[in-house]
C-alpha atoms as a PDB file:
ATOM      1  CA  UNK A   1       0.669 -19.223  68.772  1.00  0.00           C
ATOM      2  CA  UNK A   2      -0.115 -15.732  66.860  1.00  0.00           C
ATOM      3  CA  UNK A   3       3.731 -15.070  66.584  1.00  0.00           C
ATOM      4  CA  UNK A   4       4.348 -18.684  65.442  1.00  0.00           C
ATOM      5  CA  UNK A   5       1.868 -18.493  62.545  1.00  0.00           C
ATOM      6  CA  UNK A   6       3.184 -14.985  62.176  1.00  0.00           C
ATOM      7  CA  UNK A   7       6.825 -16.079  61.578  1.00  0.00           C
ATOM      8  CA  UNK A   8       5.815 -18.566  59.171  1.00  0.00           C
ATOM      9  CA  UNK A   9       3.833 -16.629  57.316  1.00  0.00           C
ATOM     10  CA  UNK A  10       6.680 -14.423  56.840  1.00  0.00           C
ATOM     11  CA  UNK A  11       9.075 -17.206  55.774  1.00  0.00           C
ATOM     12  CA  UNK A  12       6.628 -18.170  52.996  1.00  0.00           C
ATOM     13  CA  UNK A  13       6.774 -14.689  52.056  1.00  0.00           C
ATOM     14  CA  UNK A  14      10.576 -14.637  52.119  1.00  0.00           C
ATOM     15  CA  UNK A  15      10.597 -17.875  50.030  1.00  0.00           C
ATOM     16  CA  UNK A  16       8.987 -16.837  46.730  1.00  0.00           C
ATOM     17  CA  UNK A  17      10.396 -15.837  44.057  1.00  0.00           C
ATOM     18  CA  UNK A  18       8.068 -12.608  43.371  1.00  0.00           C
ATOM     19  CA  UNK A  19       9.210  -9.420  45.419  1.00  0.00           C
ATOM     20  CA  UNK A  20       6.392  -8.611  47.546  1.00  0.00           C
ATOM     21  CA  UNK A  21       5.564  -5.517  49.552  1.00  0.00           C
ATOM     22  CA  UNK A  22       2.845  -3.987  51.990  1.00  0.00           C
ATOM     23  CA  UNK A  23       2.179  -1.004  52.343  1.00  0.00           C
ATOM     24  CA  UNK A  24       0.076   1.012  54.582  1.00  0.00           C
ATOM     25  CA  UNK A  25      -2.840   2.711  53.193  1.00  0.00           C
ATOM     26  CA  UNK A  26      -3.988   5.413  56.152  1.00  0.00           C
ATOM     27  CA  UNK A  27      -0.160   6.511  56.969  1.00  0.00           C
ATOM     28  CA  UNK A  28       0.587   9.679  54.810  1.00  0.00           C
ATOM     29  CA  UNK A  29       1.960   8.758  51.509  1.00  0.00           C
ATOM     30  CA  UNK A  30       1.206   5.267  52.123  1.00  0.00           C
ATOM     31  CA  UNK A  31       4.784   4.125  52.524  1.00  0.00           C
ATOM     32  CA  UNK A  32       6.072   0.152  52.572  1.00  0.00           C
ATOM     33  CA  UNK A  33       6.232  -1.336  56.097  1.00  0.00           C
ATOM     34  CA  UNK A  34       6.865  -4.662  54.540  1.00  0.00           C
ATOM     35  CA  UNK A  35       8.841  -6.245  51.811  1.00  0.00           C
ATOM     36  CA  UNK A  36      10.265  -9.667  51.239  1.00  0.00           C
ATOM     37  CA  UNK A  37      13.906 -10.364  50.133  1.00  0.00           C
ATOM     38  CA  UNK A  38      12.974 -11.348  46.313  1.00  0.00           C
ATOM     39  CA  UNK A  39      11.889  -7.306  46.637  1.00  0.00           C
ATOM     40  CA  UNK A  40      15.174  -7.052  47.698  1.00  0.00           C
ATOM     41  CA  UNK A  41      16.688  -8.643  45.178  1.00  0.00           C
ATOM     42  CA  UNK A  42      15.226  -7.386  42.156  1.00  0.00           C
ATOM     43  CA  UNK A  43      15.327  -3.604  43.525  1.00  0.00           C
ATOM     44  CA  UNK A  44      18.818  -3.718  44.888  1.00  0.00           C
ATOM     45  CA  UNK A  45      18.038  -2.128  47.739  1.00  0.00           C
ATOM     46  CA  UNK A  46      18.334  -3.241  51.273  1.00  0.00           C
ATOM     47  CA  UNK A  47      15.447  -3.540  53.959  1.00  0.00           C
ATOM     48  CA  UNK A  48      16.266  -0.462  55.852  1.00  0.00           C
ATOM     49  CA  UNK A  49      16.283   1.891  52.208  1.00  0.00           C
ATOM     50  CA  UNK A  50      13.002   0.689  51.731  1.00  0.00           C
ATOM     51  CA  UNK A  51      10.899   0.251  54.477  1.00  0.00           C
ATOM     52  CA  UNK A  52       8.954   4.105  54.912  1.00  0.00           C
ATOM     53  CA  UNK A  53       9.176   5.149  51.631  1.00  0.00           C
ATOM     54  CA  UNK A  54       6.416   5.109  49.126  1.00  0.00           C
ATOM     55  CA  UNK A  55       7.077   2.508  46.030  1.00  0.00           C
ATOM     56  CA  UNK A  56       7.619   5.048  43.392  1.00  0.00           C
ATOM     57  CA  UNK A  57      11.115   6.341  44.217  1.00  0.00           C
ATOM     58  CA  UNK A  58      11.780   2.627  42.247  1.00  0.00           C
ATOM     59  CA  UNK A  59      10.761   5.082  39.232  1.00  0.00           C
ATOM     60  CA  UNK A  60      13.933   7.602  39.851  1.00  0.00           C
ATOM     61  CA  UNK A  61      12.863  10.628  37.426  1.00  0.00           C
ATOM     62  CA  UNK A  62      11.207   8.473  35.091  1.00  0.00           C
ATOM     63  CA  UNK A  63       7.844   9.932  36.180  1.00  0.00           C
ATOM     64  CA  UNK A  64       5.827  10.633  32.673  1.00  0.00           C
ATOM     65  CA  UNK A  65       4.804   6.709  32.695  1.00  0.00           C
ATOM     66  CA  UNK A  66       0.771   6.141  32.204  1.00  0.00           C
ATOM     67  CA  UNK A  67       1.037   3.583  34.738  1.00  0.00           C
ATOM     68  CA  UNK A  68       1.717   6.107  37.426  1.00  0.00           C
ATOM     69  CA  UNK A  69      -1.513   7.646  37.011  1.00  0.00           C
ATOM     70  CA  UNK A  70      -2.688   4.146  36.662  1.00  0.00           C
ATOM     71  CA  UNK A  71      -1.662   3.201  40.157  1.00  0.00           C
ATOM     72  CA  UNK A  72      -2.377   6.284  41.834  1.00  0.00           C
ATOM     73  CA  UNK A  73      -5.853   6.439  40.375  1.00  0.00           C
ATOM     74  CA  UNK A  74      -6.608   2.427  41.597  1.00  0.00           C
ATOM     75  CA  UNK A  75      -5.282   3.406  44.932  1.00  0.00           C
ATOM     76  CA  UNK A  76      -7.500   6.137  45.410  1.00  0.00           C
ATOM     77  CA  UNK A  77     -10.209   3.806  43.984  1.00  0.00           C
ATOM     78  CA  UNK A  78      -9.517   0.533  46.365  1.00  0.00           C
ATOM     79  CA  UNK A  79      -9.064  -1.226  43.197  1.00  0.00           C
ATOM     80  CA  UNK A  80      -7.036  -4.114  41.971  1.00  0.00           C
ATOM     81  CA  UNK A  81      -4.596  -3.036  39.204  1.00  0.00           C
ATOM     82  CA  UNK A  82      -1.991  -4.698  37.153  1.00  0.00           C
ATOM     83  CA  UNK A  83       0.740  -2.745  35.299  1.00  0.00           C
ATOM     84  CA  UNK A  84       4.026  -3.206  33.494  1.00  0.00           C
ATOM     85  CA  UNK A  85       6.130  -0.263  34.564  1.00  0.00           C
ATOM     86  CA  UNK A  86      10.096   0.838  34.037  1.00  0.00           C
ATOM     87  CA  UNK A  87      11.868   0.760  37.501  1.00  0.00           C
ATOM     88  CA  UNK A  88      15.249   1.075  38.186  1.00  0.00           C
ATOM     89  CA  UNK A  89      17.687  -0.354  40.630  1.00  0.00           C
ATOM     90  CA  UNK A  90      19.422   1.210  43.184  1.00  0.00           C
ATOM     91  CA  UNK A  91      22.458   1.133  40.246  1.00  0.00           C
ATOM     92  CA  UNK A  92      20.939   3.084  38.301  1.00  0.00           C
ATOM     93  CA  UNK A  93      20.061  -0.059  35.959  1.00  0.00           C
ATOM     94  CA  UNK A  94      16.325  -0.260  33.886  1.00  0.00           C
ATOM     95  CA  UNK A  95      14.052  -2.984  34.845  1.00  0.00           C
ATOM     96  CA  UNK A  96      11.018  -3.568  33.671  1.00  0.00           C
ATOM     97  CA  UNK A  97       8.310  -4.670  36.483  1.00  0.00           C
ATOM     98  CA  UNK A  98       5.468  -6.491  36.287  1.00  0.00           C
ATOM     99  CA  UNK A  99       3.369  -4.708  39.297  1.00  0.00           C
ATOM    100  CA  UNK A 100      -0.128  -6.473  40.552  1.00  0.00           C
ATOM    101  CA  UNK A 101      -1.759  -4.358  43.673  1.00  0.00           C
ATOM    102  CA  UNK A 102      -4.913  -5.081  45.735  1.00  0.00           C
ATOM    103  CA  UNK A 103      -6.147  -3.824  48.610  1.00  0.00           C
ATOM    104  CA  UNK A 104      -6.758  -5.875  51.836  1.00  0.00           C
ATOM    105  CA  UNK A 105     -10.070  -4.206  54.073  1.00  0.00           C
ATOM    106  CA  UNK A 106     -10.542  -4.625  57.585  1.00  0.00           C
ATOM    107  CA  UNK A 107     -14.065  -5.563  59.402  1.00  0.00           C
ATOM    108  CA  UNK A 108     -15.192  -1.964  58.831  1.00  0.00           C
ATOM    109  CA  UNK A 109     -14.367  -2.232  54.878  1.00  0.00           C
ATOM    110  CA  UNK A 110     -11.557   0.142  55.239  1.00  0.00           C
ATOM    111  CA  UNK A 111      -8.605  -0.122  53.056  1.00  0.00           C
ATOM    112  CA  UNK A 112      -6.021  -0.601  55.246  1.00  0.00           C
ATOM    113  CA  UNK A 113      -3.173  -1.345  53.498  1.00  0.00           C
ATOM    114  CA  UNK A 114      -2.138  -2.735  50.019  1.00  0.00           C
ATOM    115  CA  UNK A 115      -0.083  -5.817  49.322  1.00  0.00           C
ATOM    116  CA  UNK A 116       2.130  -5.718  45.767  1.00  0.00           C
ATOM    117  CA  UNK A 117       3.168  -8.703  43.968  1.00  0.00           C
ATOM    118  CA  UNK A 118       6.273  -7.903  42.039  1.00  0.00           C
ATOM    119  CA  UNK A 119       8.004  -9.501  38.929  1.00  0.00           C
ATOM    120  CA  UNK A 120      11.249  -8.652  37.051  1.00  0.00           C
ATOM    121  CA  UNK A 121      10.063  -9.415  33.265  1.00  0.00           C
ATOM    122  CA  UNK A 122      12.805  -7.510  31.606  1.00  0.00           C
ATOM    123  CA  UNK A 123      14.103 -10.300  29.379  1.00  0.00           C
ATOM    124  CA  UNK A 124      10.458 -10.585  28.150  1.00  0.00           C
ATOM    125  CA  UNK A 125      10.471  -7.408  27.181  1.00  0.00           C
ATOM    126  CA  UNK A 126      13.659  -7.271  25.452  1.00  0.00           C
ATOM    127  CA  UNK A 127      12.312 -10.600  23.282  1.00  0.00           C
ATOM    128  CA  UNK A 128       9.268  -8.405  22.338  1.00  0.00           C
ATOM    129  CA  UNK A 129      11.080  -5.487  21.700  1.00  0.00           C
ATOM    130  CA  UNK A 130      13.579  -7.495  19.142  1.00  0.00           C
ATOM    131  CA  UNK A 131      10.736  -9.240  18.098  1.00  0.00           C
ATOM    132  CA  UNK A 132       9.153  -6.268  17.270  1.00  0.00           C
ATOM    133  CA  UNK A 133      12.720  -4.666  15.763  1.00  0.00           C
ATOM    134  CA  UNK A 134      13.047  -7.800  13.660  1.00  0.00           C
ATOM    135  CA  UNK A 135       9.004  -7.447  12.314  1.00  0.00           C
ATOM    136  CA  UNK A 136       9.759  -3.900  11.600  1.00  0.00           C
ATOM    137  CA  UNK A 137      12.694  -4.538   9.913  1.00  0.00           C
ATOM    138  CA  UNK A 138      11.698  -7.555   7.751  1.00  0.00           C
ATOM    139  CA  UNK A 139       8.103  -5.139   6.805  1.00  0.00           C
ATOM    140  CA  UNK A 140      10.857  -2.586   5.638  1.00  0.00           C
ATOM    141  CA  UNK A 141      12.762  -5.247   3.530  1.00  0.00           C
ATOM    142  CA  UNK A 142       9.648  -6.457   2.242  1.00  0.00           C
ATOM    143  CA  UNK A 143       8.606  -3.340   1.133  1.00  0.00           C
ATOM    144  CA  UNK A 144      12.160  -1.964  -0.077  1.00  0.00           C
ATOM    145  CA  UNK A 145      12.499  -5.005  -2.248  1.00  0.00           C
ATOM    146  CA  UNK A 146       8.569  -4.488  -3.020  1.00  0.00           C
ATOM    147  CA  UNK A 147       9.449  -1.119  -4.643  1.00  0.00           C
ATOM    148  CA  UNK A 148      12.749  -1.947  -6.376  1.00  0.00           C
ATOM    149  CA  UNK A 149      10.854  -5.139  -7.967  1.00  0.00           C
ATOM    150  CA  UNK A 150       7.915  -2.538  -8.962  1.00  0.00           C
ATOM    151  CA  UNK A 151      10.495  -0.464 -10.587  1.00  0.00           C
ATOM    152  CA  UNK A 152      12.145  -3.367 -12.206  1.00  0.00           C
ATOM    153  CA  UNK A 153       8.811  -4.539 -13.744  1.00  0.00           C
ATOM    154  CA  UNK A 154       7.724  -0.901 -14.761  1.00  0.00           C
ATOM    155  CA  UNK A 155      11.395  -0.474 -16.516  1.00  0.00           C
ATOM    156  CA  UNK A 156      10.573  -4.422 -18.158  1.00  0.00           C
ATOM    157  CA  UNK A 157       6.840  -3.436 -19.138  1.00  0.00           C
ATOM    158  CA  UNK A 158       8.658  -0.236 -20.546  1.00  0.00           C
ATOM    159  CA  UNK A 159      11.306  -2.530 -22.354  1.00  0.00           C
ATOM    160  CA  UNK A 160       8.490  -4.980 -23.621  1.00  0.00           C
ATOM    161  CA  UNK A 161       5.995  -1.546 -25.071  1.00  0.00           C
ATOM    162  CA  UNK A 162       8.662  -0.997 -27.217  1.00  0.00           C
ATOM    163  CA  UNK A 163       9.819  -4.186 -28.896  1.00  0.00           C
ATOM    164  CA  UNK A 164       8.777  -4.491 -32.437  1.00  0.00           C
ATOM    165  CA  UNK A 165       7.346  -8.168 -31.791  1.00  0.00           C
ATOM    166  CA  UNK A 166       3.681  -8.903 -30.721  1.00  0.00           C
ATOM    167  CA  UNK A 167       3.934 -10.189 -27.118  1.00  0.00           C
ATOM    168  CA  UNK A 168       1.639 -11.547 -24.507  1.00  0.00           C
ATOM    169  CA  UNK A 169       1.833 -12.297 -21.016  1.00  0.00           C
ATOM    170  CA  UNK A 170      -0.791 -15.411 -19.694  1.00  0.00           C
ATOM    171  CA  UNK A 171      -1.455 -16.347 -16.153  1.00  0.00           C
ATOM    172  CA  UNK A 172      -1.612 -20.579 -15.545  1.00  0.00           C
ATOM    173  CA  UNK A 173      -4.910 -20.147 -16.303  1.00  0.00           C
ATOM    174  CA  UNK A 174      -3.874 -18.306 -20.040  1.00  0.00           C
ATOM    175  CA  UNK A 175      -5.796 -15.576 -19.678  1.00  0.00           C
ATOM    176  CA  UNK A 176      -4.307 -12.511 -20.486  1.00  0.00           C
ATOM    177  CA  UNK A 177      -2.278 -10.451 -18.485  1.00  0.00           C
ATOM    178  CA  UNK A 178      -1.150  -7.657 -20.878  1.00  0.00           C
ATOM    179  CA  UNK A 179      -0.619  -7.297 -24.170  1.00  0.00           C
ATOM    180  CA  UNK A 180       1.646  -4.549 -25.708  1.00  0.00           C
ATOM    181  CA  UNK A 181       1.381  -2.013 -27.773  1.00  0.00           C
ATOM    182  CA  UNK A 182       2.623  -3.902 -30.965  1.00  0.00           C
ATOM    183  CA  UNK A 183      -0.108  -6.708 -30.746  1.00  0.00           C
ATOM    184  CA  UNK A 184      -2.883  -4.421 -30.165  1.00  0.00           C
ATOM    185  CA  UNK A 185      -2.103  -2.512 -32.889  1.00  0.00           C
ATOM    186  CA  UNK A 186      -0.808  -5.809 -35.115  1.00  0.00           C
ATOM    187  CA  UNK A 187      -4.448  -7.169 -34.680  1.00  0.00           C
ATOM    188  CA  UNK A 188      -6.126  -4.330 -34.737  1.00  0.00           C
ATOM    189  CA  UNK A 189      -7.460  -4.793 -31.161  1.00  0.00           C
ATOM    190  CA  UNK A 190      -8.096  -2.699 -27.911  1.00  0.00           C
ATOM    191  CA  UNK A 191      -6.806  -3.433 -24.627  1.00  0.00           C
ATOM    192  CA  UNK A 192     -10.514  -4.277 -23.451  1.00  0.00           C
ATOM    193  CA  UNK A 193     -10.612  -6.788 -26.337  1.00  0.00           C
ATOM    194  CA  UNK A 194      -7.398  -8.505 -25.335  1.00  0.00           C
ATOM    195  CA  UNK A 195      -6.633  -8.064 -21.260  1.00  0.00           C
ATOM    196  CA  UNK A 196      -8.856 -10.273 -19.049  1.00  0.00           C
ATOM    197  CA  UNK A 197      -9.549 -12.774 -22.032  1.00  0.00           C
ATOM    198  CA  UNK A 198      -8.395 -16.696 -22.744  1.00  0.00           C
ATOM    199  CA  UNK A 199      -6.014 -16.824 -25.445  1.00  0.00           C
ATOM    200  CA  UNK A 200      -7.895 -19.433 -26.867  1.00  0.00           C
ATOM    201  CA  UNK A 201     -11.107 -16.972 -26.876  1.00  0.00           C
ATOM    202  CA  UNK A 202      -8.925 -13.939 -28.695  1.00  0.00           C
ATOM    203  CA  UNK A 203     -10.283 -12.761 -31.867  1.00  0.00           C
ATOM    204  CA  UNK A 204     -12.389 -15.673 -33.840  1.00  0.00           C
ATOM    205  CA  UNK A 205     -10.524 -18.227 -31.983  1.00  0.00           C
ATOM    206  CA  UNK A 206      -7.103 -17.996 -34.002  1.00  0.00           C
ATOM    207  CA  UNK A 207      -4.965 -19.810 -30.964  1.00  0.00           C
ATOM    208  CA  UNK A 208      -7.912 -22.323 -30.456  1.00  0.00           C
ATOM    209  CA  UNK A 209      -5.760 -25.034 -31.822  1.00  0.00           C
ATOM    210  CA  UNK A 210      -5.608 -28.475 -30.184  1.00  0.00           C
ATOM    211  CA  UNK A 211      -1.575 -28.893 -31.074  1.00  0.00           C
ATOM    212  CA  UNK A 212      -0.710 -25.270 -29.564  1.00  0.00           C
ATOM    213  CA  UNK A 213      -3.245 -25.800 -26.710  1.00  0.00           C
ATOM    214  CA  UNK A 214      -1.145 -29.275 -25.433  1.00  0.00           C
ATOM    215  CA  UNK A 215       2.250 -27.440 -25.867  1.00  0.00           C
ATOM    216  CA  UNK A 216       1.190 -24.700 -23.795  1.00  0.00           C
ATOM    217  CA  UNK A 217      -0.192 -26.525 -21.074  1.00  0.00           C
ATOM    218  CA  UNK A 218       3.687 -28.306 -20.349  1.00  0.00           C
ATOM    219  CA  UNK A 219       5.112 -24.935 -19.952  1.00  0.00           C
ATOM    220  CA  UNK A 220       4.483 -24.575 -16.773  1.00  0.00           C
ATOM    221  CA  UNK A 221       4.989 -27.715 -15.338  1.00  0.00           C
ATOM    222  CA  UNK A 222       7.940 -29.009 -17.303  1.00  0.00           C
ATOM    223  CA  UNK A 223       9.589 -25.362 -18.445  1.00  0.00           C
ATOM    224  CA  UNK A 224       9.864 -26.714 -22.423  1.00  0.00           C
ATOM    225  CA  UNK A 225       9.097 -23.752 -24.582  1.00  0.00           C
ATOM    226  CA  UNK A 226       7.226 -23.641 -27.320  1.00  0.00           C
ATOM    227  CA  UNK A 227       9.606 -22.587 -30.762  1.00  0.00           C
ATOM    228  CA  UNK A 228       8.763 -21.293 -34.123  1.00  0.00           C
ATOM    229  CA  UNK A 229       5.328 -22.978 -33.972  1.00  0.00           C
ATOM    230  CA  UNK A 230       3.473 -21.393 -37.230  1.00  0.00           C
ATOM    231  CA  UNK A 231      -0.100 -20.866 -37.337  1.00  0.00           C
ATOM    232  CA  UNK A 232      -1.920 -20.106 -40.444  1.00  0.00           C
ATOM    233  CA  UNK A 233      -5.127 -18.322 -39.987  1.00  0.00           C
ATOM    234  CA  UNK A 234      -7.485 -15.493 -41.445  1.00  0.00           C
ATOM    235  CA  UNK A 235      -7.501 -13.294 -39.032  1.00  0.00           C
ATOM    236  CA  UNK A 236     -10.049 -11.296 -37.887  1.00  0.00           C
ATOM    237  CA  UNK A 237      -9.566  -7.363 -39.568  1.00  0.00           C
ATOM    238  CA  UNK A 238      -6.343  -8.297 -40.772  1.00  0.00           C
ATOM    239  CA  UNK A 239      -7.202 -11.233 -43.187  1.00  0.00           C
ATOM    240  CA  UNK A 240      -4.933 -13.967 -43.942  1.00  0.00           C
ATOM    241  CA  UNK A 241      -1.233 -14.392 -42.169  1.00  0.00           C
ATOM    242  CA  UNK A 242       1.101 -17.063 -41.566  1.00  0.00           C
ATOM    243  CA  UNK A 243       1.838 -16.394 -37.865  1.00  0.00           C
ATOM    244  CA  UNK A 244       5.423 -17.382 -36.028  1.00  0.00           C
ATOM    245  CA  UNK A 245       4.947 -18.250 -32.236  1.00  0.00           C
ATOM    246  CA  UNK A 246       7.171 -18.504 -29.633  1.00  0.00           C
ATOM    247  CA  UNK A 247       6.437 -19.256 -26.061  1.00  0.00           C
ATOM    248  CA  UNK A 248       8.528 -19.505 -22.500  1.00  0.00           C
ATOM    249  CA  UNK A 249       7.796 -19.434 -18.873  1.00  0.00           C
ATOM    250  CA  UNK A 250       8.845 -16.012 -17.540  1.00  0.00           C
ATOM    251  CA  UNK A 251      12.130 -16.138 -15.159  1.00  0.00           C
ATOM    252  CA  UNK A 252      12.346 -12.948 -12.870  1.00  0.00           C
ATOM    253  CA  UNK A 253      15.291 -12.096 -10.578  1.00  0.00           C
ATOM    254  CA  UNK A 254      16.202 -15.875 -10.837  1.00  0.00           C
ATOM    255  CA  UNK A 255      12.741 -17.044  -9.697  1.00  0.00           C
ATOM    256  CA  UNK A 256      10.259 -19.092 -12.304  1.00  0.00           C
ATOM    257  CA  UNK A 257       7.135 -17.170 -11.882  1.00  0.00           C
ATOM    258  CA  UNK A 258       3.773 -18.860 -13.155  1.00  0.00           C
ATOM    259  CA  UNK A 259       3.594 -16.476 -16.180  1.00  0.00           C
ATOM    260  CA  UNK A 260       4.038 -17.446 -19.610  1.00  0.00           C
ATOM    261  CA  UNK A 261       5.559 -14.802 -22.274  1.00  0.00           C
ATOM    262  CA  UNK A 262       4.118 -15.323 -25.866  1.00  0.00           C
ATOM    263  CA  UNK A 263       5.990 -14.075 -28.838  1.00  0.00           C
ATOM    264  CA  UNK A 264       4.155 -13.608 -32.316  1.00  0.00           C
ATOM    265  CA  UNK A 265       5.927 -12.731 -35.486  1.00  0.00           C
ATOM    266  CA  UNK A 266       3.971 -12.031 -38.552  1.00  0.00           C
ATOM    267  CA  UNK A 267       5.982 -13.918 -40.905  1.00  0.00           C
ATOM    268  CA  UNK A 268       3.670 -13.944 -43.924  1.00  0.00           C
ATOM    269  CA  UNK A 269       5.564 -11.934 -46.322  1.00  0.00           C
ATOM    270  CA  UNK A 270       8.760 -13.374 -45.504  1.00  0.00           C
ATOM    271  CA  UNK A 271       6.615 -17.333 -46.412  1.00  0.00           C
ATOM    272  CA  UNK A 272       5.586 -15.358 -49.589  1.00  0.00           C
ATOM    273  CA  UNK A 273       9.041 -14.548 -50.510  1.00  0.00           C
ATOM    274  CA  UNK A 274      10.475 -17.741 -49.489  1.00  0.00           C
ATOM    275  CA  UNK A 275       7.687 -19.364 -51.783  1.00  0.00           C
ATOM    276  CA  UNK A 276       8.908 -17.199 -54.982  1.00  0.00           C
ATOM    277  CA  UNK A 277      12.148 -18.559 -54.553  1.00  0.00           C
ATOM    278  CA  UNK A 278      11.514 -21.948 -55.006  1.00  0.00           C
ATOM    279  CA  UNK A 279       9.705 -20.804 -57.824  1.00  0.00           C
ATOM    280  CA  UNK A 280      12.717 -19.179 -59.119  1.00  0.00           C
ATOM    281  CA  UNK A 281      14.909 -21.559 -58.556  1.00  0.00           C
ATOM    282  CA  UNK A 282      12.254 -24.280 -59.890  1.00  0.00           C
END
């Protein structure tokens, strides 16, 4: 009846898909004395080239693995363990193995032996490792393209310091962005006066005008600039002008961004003289 239960207790074994070994614990070296044929299978070794040797010739001369002093250390211990180590086949060919130990105790408490519970998880691996390949490789796109756009904008912001025009860049909410070195020194401003602020708050209020305000707000939305709308004001430190705005959602490396790029001319004398012509001609 023993044998019978023995044999199939053995054929489960020999029926799952996990390789399985025992080995025993108070022989030197603790060698196998038992392994199934899905052990077979994923070692490529035969019964006879395994049975009375200890598990890690699987490692070949890949002994610097952590998990080696893992194992040893939970063996010594009596302790469960679960590792995922590299093991190679009796071709010479990597696999990665998915170990679980645990001891089994007799009536005394004595370790006796150790049973492993063996999986071949090398395709997972390989998807982590592209995974991880692909993650690295998109981070260093990401950042490549990062710094080219970062010197693109520097070498624009460079472009835009030295345009003879007064121009402003707004976020969707207008506030704005920056302001170059032409308008600040147009209005007679500071950076801290202008950067941070609603363009409707600027100055004493010189863009809070209800027909500039509803043209600005379809920008966005519908991408309709605003041309050659003239604002007459007395400015504040600069007095009177006659003002020339243009305004246009900013495109960048083919992409609408949510930034709006305002254009001011100071077209006041050129009014003036227009004005004295008619007079002229009058």
């Amino acid at each position: 009846m023993i044998n019978e239960n023995l044999n199939i207790y053995l054929q489960a074994l020999n029926s799952a898909n996990s390789g399985i070994i025992i080995t025993h614990n108070l022989q030197p070296d603790n060698p196998i004395i038992y392994c199934n044929s899905a052990f077979e299978k994923i070692s490529g070794y035969n019964k006879d080239e395994i049975i009375g040797h200890n598990c890690r010739f699987l490692q070949a001369q890949d002994r610097s693995q952590a998990e080696r002093q893992l194992l040893k250390e939970s063996i010594r211990d009596g302790k469960e363990c679960k590792v995922e180590i590299r093991n190679y086949r009796k071709n010479g060919q990597l696999f990665w193995n998915e170990l679980f130990i645990s001891p089994v105790k007799n009536e005394d408490g004595l370790i006796t032996h150790f049973i492993g519970v063996q999986n071949d998880v090398t395709h997972r691996k390989k998807v982590e490792y592209d995974l991880r390949e692909e993650k690295s490789s998109v981070e260093e796109k990401i950042q490549q393209r990062t710094k080219e756009l970062m010197g693109k904008e520097a070498f624009l912001s460079s472009i835009i310091q030295t345009v003879r025009e007064s121009l402003l860049v707004l976020d969707s909410n207008y506030v704005v962005l920056s302001a170059n070195n032409h308008f600040l020194s147009s209005f007679k401003v500071t950076q801290e006066e202008t950067v941070g602020k609603i363009l409707f708050e600027l100055g004493n209020h010189q863009w809070d005008i209800d027909g500039l305000k509803d043209l600005l707000t379809k920008i966005l939305p519908t991408n309709n600039p605003v041309t050659d709308y003239e604002v007459e004001h007395h400015f504040q430190h600069i007095g009177k002008k006659v003002m020339l705005l243009n305004a246009y959602r900013i495109e960048f490396e083919g992409q609408y961004k949510d930034r709006i790029l305002i254009a001011i001319e100071d077209i006041t004398d050129k009014k003036e003289l227009d004005r004295r012509k008619m007079i002229f001609f009058l």
